[in-house]
C-alpha atoms as a PDB file:
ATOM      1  CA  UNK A   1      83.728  83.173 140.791  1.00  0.00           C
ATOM      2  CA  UNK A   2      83.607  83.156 136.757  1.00  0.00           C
ATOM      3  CA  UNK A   3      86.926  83.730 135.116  1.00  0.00           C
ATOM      4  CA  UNK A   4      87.223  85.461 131.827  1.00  0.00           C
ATOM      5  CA  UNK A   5      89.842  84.992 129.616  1.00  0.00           C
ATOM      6  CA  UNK A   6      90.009  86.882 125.845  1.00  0.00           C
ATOM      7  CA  UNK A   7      92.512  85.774 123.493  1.00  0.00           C
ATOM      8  CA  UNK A   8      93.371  86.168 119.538  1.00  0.00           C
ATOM      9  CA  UNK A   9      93.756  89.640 119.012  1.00  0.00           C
ATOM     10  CA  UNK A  10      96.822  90.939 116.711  1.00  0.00           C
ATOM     11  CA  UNK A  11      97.631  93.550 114.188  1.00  0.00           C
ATOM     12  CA  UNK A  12      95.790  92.876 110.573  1.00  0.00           C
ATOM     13  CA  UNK A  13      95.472  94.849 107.882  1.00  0.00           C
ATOM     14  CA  UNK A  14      92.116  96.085 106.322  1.00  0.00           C
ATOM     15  CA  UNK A  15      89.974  93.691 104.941  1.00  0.00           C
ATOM     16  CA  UNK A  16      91.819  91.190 106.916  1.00  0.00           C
ATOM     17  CA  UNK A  17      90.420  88.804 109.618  1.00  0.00           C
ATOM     18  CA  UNK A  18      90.689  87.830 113.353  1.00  0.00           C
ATOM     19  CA  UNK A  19      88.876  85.571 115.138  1.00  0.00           C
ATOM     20  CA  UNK A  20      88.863  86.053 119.216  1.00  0.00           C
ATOM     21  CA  UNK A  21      88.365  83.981 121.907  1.00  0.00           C
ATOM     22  CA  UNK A  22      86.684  84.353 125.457  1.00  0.00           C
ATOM     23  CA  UNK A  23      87.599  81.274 127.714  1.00  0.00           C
ATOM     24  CA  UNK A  24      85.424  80.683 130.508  1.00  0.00           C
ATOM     25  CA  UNK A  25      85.670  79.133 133.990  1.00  0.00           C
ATOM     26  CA  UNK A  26      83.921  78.770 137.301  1.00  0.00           C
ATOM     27  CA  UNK A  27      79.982  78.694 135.169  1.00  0.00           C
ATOM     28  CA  UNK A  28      77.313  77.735 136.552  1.00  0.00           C
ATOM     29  CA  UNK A  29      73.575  77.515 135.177  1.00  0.00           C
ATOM     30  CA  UNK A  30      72.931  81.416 136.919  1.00  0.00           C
ATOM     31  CA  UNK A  31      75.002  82.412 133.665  1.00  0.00           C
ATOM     32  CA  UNK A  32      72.838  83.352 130.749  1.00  0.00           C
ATOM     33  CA  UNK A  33      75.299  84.568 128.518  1.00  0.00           C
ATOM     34  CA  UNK A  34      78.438  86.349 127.290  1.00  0.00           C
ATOM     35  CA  UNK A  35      78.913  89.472 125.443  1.00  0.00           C
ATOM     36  CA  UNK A  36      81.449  91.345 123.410  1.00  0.00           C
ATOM     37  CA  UNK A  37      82.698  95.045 124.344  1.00  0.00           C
ATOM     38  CA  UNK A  38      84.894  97.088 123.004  1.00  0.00           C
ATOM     39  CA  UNK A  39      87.273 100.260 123.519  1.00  0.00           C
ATOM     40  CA  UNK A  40      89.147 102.307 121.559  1.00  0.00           C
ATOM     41  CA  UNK A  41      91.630 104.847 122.869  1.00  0.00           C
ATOM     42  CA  UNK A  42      89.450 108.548 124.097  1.00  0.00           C
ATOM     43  CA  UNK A  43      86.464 106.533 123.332  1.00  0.00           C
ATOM     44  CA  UNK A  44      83.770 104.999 125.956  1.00  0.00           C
ATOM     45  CA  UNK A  45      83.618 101.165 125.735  1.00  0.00           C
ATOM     46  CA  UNK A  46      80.514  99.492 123.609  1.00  0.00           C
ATOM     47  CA  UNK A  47      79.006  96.267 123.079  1.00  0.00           C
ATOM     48  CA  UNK A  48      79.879  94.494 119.612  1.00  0.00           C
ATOM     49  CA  UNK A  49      78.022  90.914 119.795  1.00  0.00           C
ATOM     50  CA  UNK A  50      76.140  89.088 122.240  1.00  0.00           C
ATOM     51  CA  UNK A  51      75.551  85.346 122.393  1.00  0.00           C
ATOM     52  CA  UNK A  52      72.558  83.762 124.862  1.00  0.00           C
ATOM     53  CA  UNK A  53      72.917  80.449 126.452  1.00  0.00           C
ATOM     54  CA  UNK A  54      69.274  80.171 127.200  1.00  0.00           C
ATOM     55  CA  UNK A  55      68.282  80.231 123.541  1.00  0.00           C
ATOM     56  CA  UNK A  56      71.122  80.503 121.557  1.00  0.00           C
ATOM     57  CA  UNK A  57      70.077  84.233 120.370  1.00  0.00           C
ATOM     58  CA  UNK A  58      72.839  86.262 119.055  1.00  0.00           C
ATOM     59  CA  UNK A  59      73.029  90.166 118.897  1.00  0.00           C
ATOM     60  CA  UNK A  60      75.343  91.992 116.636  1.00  0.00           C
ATOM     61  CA  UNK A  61      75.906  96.289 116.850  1.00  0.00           C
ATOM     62  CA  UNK A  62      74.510  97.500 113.387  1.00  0.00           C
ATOM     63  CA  UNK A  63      78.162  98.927 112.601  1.00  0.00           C
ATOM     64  CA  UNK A  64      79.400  95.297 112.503  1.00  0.00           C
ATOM     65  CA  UNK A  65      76.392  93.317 111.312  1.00  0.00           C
ATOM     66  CA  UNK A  66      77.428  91.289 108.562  1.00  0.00           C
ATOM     67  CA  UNK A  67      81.294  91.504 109.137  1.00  0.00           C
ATOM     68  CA  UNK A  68      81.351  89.751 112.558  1.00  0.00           C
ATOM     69  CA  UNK A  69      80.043  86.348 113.617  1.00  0.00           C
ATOM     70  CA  UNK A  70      79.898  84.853 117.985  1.00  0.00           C
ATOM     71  CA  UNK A  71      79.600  81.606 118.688  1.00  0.00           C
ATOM     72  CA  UNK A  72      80.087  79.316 121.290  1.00  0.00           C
ATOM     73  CA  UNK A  73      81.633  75.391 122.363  1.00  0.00           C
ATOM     74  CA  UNK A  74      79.934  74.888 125.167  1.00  0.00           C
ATOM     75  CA  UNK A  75      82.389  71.409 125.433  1.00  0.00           C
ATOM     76  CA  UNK A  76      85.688  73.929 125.706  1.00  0.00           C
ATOM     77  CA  UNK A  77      83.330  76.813 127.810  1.00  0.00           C
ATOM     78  CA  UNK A  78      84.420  78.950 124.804  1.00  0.00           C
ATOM     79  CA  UNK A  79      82.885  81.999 122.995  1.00  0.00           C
ATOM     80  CA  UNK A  80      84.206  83.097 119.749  1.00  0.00           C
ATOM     81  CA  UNK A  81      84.020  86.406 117.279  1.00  0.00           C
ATOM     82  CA  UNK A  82      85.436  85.654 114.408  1.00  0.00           C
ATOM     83  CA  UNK A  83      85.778  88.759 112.489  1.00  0.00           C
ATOM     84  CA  UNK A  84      86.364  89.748 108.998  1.00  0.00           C
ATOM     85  CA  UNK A  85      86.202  92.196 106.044  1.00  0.00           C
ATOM     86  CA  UNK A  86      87.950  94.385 109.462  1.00  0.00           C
ATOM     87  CA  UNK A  87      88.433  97.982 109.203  1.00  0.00           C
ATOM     88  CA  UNK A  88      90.478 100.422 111.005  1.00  0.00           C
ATOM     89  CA  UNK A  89      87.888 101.389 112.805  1.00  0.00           C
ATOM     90  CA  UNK A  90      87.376  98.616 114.142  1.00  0.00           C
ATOM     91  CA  UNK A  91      90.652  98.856 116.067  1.00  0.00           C
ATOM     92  CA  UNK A  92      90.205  98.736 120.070  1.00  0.00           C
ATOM     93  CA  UNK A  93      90.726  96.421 123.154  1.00  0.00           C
ATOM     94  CA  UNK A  94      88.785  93.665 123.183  1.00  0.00           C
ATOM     95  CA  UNK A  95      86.433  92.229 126.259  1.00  0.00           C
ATOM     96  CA  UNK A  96      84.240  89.782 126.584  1.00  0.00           C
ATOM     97  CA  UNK A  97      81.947  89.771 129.902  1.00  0.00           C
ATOM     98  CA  UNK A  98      79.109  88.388 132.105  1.00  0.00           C
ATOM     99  CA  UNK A  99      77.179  88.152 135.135  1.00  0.00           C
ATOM    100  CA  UNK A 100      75.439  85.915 137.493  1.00  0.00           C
ATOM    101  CA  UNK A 101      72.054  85.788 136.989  1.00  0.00           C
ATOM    102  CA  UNK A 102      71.720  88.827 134.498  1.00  0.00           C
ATOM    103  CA  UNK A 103      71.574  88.465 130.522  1.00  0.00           C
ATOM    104  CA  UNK A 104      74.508  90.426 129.270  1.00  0.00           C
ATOM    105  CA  UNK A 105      72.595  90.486 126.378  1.00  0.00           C
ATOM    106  CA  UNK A 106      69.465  92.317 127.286  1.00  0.00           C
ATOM    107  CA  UNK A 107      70.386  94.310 130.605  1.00  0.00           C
ATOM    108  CA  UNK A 108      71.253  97.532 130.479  1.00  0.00           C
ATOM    109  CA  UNK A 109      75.592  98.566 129.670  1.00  0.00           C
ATOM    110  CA  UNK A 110      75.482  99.779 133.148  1.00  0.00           C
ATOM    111  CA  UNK A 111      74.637  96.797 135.171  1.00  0.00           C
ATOM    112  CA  UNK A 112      77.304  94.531 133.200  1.00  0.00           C
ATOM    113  CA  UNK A 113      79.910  97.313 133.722  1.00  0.00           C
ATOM    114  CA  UNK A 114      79.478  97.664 137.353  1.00  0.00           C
ATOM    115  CA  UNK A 115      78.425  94.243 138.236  1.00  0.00           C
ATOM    116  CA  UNK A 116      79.830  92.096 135.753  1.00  0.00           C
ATOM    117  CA  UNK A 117      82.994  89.589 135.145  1.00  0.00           C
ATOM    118  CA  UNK A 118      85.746  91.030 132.724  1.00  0.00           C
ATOM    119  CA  UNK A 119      88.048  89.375 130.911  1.00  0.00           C
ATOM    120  CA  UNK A 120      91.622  91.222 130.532  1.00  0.00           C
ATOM    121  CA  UNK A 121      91.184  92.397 126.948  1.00  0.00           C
ATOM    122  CA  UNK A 122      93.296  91.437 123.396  1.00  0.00           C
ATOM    123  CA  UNK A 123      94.153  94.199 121.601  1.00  0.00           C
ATOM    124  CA  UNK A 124      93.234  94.469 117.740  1.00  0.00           C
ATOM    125  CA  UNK A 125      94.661  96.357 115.423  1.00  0.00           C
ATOM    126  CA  UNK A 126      93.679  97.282 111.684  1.00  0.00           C
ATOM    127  CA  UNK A 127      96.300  98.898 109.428  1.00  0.00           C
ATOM    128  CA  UNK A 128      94.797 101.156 106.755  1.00  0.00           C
END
């Protein structure tokens, strides 16, 4: 069973920069990738960024294109979004997220909600 662990989430001020980290455990090769979500409070969760394993493809949400960039050290099974140039509405939990033998990246929110791996969230926070 895949772990999920998100990390590197704080309070910054606008314009500032964060960069998180999903740590990953228990992969195997029926992983395809990991994706970004996030949450703020009254609001339904979204995807932010999306990295592929298969081809190294990365997706971005068009409110943080530009702003946010995933990668990923496949030697420390690590997946990173460093952020800048943040905003306060950017502020939200935090989740990365996957699941065996689906692309997190191309299959529906749905699917990865209900039949994905979660990671516990980081909280970030952007100060006007």
């Amino acid at each position: 069973q895949v772990q999920l662990v998100e990390s590197g989430g704080g309070l910054v001020q606008f314009g500032g920069s964060l960069r998180l980290s999903c740590a990953a455990s228990g992969f195997t090769l029926d992983y395809y990738g990991i994706g970004w979500f996030r949450q703020a409070p009254g609001k339904e969760r979204e995807g932010v960024s999306c990295i592929s394993f298969r081809d190294g493809t990365t997706y971005y949400a068009n409110s943080v294109k530009g702003r946010f960039t995933i990668s990923r050290d496949n030697a420390k099974n690590t997946v990173y979004l460093l952020m800048n140039s943040l905003k306060p509405e950017d502020t939200a939990v935090y989740y990365c997220a996957t699941a065996a033998n689906k692309d997190p990246c191309t299959m529906p929110f749905s699917v990865i909600r209900d039949f994905g791996s979660w990671g516990q969230g980081t909280q970030v926070t952007v100060s006007s």
